[in-house]
C-alpha atoms as a PDB file:
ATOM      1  CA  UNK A   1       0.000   0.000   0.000  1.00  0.00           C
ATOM      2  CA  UNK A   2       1.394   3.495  -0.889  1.00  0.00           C
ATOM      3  CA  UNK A   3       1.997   5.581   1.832  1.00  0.00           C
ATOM      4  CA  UNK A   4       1.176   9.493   2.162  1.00  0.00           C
ATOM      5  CA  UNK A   5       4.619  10.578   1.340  1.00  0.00           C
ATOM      6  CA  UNK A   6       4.826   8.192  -2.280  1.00  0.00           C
ATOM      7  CA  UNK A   7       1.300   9.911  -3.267  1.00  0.00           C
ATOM      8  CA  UNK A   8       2.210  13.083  -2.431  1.00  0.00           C
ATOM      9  CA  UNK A   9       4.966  12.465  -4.340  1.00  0.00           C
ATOM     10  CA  UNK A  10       3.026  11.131  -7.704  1.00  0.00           C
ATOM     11  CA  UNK A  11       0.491  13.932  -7.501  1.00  0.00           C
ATOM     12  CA  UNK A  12       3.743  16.106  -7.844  1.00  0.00           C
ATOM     13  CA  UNK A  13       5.001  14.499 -11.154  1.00  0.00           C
ATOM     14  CA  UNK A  14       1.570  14.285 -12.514  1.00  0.00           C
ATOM     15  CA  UNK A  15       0.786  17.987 -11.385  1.00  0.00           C
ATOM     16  CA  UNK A  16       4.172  18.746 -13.557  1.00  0.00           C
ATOM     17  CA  UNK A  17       3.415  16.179 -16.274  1.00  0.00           C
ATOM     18  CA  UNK A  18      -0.047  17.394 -16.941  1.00  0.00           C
ATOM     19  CA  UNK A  19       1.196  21.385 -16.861  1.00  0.00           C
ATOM     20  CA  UNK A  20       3.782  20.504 -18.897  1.00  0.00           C
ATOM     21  CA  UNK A  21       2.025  18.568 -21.455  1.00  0.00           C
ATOM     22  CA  UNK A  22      -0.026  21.635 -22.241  1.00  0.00           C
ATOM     23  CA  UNK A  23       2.427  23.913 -22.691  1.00  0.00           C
ATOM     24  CA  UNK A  24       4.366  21.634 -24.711  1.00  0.00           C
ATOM     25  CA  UNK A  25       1.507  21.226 -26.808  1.00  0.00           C
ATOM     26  CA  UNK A  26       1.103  24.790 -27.439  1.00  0.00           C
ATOM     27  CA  UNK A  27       4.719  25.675 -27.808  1.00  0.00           C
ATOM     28  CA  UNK A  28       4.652  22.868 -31.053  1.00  0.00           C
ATOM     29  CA  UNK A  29       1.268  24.252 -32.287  1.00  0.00           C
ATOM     30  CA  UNK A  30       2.791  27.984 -32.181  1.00  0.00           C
ATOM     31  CA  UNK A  31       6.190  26.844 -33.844  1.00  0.00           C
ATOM     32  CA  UNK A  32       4.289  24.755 -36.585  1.00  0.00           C
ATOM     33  CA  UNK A  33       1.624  28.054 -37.167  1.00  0.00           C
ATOM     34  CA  UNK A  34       4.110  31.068 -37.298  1.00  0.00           C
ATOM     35  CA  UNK A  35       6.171  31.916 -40.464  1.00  0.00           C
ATOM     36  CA  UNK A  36       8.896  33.813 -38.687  1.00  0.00           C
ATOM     37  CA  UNK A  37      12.222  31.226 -38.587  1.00  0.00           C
ATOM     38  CA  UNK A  38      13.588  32.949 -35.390  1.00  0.00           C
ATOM     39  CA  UNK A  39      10.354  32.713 -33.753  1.00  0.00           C
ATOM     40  CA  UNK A  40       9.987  29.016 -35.007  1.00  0.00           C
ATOM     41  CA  UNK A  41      12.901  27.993 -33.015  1.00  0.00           C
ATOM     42  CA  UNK A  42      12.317  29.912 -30.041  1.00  0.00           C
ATOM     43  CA  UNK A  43       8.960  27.988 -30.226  1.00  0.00           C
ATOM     44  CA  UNK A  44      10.659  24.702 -30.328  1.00  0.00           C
ATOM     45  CA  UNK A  45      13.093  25.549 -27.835  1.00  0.00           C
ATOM     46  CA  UNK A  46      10.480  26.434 -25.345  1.00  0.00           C
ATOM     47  CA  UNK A  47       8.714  22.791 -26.390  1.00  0.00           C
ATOM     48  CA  UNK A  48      12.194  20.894 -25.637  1.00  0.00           C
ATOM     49  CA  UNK A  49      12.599  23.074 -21.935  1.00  0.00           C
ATOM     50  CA  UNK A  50       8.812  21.708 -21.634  1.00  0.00           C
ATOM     51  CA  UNK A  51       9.408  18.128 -22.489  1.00  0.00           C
ATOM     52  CA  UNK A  52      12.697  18.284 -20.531  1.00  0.00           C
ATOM     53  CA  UNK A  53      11.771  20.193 -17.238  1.00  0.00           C
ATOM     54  CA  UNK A  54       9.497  17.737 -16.071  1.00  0.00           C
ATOM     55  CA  UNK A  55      11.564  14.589 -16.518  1.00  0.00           C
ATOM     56  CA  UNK A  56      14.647  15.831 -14.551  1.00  0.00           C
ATOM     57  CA  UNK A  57      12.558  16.913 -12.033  1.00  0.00           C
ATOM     58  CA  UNK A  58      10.952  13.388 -11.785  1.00  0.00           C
ATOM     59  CA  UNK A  59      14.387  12.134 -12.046  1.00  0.00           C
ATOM     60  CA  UNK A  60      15.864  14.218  -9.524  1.00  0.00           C
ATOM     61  CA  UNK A  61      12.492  13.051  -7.095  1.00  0.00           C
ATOM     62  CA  UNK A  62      13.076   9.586  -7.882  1.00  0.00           C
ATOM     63  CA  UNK A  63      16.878   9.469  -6.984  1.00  0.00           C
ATOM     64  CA  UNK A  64      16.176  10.989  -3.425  1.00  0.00           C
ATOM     65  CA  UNK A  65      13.407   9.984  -2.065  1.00  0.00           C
ATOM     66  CA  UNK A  66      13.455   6.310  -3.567  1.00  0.00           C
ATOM     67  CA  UNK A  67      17.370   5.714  -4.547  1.00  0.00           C
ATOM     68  CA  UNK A  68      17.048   5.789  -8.340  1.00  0.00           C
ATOM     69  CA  UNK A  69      20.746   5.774 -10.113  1.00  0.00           C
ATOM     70  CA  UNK A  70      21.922   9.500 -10.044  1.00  0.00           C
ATOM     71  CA  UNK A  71      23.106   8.675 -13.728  1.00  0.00           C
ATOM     72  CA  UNK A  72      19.316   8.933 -14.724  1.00  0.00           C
ATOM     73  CA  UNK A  73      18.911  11.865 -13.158  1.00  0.00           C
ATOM     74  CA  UNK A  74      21.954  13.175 -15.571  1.00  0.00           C
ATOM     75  CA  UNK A  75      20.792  12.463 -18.222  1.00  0.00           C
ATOM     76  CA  UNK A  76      17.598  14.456 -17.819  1.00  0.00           C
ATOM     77  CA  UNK A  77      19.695  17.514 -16.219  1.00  0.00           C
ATOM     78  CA  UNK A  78      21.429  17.395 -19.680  1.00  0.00           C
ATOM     79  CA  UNK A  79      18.336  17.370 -21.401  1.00  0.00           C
ATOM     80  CA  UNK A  80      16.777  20.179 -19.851  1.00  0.00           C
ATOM     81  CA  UNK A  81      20.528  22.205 -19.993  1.00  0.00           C
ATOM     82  CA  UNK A  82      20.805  21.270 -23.727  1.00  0.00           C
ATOM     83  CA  UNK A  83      17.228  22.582 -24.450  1.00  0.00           C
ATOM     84  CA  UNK A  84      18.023  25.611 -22.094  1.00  0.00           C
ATOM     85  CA  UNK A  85      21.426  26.222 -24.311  1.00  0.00           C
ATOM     86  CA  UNK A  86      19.364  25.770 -27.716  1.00  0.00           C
ATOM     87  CA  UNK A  87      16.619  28.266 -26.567  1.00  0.00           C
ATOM     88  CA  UNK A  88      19.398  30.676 -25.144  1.00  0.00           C
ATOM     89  CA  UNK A  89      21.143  30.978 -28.704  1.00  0.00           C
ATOM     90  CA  UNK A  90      17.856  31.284 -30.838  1.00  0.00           C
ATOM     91  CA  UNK A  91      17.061  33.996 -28.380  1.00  0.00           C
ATOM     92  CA  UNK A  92      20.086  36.132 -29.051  1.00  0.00           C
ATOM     93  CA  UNK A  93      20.494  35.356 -32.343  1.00  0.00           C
ATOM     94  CA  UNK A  94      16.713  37.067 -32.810  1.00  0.00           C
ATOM     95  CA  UNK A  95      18.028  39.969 -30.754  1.00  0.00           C
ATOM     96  CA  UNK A  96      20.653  40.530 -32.747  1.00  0.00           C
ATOM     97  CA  UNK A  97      18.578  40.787 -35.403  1.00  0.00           C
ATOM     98  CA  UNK A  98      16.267  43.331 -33.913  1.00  0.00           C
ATOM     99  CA  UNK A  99      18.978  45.824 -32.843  1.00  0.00           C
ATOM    100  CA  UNK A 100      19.442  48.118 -34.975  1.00  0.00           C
ATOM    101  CA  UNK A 101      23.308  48.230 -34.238  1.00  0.00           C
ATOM    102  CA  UNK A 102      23.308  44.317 -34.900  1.00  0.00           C
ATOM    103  CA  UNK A 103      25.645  44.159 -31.887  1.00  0.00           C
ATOM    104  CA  UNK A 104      27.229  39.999 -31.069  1.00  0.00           C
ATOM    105  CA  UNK A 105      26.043  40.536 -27.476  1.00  0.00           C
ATOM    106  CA  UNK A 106      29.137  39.267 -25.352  1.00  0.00           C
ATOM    107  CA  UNK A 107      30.612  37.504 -28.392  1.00  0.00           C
ATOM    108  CA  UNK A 108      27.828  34.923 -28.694  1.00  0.00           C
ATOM    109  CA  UNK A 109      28.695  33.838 -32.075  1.00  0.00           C
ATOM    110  CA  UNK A 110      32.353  32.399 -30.555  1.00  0.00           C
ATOM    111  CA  UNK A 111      31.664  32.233 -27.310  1.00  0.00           C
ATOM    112  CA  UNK A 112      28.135  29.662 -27.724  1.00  0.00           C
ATOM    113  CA  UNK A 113      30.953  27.347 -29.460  1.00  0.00           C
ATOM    114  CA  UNK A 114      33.152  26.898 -26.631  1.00  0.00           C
ATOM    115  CA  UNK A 115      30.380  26.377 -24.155  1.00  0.00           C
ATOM    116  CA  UNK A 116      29.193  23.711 -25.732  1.00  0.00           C
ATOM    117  CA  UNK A 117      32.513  22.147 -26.123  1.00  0.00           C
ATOM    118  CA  UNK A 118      33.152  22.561 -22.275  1.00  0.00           C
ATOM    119  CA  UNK A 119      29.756  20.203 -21.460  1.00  0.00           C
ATOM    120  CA  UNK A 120      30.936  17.947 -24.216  1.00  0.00           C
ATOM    121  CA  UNK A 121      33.959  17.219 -22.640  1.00  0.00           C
ATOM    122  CA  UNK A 122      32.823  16.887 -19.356  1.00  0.00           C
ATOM    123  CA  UNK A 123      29.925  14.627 -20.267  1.00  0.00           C
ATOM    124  CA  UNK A 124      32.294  12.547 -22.135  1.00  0.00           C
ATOM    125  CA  UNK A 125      34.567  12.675 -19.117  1.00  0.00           C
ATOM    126  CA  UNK A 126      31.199  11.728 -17.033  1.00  0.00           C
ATOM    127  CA  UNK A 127      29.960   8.846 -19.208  1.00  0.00           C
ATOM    128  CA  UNK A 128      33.439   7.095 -19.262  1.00  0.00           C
ATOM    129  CA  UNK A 129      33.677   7.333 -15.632  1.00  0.00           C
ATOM    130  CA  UNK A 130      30.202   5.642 -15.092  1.00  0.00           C
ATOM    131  CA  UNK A 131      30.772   3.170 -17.853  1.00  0.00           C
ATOM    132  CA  UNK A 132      33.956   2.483 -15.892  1.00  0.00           C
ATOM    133  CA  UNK A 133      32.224   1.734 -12.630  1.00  0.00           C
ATOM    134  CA  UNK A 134      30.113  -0.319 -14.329  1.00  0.00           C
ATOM    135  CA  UNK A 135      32.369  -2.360 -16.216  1.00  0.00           C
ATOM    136  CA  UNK A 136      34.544  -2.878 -12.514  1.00  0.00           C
ATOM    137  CA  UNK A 137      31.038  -3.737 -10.718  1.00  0.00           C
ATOM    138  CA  UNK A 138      31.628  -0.448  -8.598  1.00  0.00           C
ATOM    139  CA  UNK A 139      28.295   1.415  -7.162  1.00  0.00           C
ATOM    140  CA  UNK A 140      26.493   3.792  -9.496  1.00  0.00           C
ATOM    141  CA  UNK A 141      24.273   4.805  -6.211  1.00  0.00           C
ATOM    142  CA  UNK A 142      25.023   7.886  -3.937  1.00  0.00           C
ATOM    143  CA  UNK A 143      26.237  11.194  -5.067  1.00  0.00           C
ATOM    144  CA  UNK A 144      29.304  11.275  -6.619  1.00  0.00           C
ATOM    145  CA  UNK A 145      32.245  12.210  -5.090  1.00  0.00           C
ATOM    146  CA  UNK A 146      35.517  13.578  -6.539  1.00  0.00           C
ATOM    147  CA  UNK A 147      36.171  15.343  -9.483  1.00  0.00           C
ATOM    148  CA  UNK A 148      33.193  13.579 -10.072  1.00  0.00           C
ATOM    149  CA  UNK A 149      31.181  15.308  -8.020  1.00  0.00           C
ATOM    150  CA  UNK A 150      32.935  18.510  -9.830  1.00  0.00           C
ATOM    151  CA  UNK A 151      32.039  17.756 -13.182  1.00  0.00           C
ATOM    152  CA  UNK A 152      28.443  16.269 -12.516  1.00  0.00           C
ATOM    153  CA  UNK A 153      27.687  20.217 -12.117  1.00  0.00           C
ATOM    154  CA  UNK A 154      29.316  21.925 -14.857  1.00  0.00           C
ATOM    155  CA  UNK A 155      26.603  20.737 -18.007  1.00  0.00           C
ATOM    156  CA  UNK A 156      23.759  21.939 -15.824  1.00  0.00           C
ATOM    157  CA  UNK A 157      25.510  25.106 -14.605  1.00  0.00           C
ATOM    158  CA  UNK A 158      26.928  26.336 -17.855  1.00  0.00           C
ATOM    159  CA  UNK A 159      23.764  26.937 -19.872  1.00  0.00           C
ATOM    160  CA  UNK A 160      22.286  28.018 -16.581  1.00  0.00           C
ATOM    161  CA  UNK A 161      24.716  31.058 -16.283  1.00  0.00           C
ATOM    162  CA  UNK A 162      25.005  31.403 -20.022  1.00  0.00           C
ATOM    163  CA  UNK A 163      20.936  32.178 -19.923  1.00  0.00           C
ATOM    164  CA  UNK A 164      20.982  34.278 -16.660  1.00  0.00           C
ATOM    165  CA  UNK A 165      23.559  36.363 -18.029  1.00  0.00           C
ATOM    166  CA  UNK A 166      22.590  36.802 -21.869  1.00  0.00           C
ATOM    167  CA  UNK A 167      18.676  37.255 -20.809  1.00  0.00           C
ATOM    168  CA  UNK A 168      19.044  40.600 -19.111  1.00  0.00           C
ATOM    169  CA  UNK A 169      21.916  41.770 -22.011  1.00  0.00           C
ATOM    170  CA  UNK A 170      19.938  41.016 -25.121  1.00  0.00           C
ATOM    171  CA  UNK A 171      16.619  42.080 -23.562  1.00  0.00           C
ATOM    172  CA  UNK A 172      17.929  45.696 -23.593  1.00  0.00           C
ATOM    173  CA  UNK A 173      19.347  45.391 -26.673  1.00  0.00           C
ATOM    174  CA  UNK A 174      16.469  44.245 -29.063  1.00  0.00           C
ATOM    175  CA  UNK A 175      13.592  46.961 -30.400  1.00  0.00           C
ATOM    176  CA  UNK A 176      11.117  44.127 -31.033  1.00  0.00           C
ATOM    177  CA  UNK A 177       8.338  43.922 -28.529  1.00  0.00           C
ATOM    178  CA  UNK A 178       7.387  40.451 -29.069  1.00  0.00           C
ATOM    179  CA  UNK A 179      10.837  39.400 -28.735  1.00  0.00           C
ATOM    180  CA  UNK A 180      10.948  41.389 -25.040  1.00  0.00           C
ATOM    181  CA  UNK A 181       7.630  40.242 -23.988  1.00  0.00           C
ATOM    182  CA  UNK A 182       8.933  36.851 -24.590  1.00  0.00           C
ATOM    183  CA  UNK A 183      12.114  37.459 -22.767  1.00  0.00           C
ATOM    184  CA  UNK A 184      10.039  39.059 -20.303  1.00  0.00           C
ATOM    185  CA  UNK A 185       7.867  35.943 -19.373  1.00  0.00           C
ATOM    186  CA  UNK A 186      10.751  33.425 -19.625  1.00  0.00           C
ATOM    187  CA  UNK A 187      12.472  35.612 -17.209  1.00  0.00           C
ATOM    188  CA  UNK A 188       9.300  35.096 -14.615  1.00  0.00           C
ATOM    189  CA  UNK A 189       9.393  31.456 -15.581  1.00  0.00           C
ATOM    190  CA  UNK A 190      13.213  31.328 -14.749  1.00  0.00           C
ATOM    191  CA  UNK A 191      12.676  33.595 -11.042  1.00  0.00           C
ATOM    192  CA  UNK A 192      10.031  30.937 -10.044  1.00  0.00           C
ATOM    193  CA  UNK A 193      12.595  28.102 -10.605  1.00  0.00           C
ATOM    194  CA  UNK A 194      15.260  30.098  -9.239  1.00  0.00           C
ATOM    195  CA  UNK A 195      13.161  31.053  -6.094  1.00  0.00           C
ATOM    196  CA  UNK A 196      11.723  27.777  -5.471  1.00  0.00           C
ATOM    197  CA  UNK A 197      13.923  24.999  -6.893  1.00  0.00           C
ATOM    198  CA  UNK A 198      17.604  26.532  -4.955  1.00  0.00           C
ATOM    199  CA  UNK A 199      16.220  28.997  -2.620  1.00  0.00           C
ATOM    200  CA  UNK A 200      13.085  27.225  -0.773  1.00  0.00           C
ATOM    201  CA  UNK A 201      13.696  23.954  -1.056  1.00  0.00           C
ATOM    202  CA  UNK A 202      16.919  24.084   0.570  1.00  0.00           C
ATOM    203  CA  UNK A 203      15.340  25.859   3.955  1.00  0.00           C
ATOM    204  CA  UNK A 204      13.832  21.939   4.243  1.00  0.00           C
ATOM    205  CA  UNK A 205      15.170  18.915   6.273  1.00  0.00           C
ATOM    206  CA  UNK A 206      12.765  16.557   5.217  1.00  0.00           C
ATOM    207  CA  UNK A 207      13.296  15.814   1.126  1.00  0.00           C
ATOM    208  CA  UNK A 208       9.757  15.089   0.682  1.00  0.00           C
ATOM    209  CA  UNK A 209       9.132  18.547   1.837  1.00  0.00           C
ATOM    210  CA  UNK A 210      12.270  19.886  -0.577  1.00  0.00           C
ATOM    211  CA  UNK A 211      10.987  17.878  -3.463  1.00  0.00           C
ATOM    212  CA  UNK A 212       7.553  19.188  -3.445  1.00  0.00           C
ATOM    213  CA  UNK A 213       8.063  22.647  -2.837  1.00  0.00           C
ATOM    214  CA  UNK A 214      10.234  22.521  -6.366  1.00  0.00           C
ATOM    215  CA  UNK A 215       7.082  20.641  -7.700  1.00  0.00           C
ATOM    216  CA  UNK A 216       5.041  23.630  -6.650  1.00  0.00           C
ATOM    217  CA  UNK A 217       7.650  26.255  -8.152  1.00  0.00           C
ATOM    218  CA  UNK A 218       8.641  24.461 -11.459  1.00  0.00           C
ATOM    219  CA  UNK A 219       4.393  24.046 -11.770  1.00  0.00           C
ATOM    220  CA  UNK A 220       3.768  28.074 -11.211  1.00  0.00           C
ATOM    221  CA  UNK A 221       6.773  28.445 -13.669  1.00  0.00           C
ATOM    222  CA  UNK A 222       4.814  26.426 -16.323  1.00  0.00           C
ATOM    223  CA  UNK A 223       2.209  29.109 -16.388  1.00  0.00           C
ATOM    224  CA  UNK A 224       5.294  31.955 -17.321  1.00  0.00           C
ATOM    225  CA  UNK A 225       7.182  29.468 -19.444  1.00  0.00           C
ATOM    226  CA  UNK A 226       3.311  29.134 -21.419  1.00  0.00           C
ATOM    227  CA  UNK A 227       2.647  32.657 -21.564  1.00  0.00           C
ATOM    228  CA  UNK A 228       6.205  32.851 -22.769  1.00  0.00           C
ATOM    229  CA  UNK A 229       5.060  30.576 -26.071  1.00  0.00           C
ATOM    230  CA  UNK A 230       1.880  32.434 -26.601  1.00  0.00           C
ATOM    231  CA  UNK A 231       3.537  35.881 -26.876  1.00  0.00           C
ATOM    232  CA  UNK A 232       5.763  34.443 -29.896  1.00  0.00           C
ATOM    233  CA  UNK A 233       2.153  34.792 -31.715  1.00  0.00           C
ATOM    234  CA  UNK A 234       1.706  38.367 -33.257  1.00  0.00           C
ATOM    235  CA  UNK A 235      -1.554  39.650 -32.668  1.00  0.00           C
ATOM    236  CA  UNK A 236      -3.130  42.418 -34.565  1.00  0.00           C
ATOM    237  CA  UNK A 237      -5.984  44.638 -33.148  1.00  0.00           C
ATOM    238  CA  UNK A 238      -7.132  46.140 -35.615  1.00  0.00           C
ATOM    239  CA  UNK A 239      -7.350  43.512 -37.994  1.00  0.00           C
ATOM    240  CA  UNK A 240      -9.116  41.633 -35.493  1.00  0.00           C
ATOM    241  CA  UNK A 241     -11.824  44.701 -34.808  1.00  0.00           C
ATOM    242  CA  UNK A 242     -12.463  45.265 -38.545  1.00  0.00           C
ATOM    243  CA  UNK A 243     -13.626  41.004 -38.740  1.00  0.00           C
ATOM    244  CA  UNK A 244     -15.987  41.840 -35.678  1.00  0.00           C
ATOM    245  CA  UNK A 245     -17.426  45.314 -36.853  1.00  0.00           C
ATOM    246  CA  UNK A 246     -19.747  45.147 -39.606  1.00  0.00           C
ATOM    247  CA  UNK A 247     -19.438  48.454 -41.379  1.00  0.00           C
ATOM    248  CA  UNK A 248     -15.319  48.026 -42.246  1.00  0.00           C
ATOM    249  CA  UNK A 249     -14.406  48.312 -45.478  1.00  0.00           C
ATOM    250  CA  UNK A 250     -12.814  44.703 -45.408  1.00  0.00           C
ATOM    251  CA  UNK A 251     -16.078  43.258 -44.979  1.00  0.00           C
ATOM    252  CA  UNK A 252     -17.450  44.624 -48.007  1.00  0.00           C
END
């Protein structure tokens, strides 16, 4: 029989999995429907960080409260940082095109190249070691220790600080209001993980406690990481007054 603590725990995932379903679906519907490329991709990247989120999260409940291989949860992390990476350079890439100085905000255009070849490295570094224990029947339980332990961190922390820093920078930078209102609601999306996922959750002893009050912040973020997706679509006013009002001349 499950106890309280396992169904608190599944109503967590499936609060995630069902928010994040949606605004997967509508991040896919708004790439496939716009005619903008930039847009497009920002779309998609949005769908990946919704696909992604989710699983590392159930991941990263599964490996403390019921001992799941920390490799698993990797994986997911690297997901989630990958998609976080992709969205991050389709972002400034569209800012850059929306400045009318078409400035290479920090260097992106070099500088995207040799972050990604920093988590490549380390995840190859990562994947040898585990194969390794493997191979030598060692434990692939517990949290890793070593430079281990060191290089875990470093593909989930790179795009992490890549994003926090670029956000702010290109967001001041572009002229297009879709593109800030965008920014703007990823950036609410990205303060509810930051608040609730490393701030709250560590003021809790009991993991159960920790893991649900990320459940509850990475949920509220789905809401901002939707809006996020929805403001990608350009809306006109007008147009849509003159297919409501019977006397405009586009009726006739």
């Amino acid at each position: 029989m499950a106890s309280s603590s396992d169904i608190a725990a599944i109503m967590g995932a499936a609060a995630m999995a069902l928010t994040y379903s949606y605004v997967a679906y509508w991040a896919f519907e708004i790439r496939r429907a716009l005619a903008v490329r930039l847009y497009r991709t920002q779309a998609l990247g949005v769908g990946l960080l919704a696909v992604s989120l989710p699983l590392a999260q159930i991941y990263y409940t599964g490996s403390t409260l019921y001992g799941w291989p920390p490799e698993l949860s990797f994986v997911s992390v690297l997901f989630f940082t990958l998609s976080l990476l992709y969205w991050t350079n389709t972002s400034v890439r569209a800012a850059r095109q929306s400045d009318p100085l078409l400035r290479d905000t920090l260097g992106w255009s070099r500088l995207r190249f040799l972050l990604l070849a920093i988590i490549l490295v380390t995840v190859i570094y990562d994947s040898g070691n585990i194969v390794y224990n493997i191979l030598n029947g060692y434990a692939v339980t517990g949290t890793p220790t070593g430079v281990l332990a060191i290089t875990f961190e470093i593909p989930a922390l790179v795009p992490l600080v890549a994003a926090a820093i670029m956000l702010p920078a290109i967001g001041l930078r572009t002229k297009d209001p879709t593109l800030r209102k965008h920014l703007l609601w990823f950036g609410l999306f990205a303060a509810f993980l930051f608040v609730f996922v490393e701030v709250l959750s560590s003021a809790f002893a009991n993991p159960l406690d920790s893991v649900l009050t990320q459940d509850l912040g990475i949920v509220l973020g789905g809401y901002c990481l939707y809006r996020s997706a929805r403001s990608l679509v350009p809306l006109n006013r007008i147009s849509a007054d003159e297919e409501t009002d019977p006397a405009s001349p586009q009726r006739k």
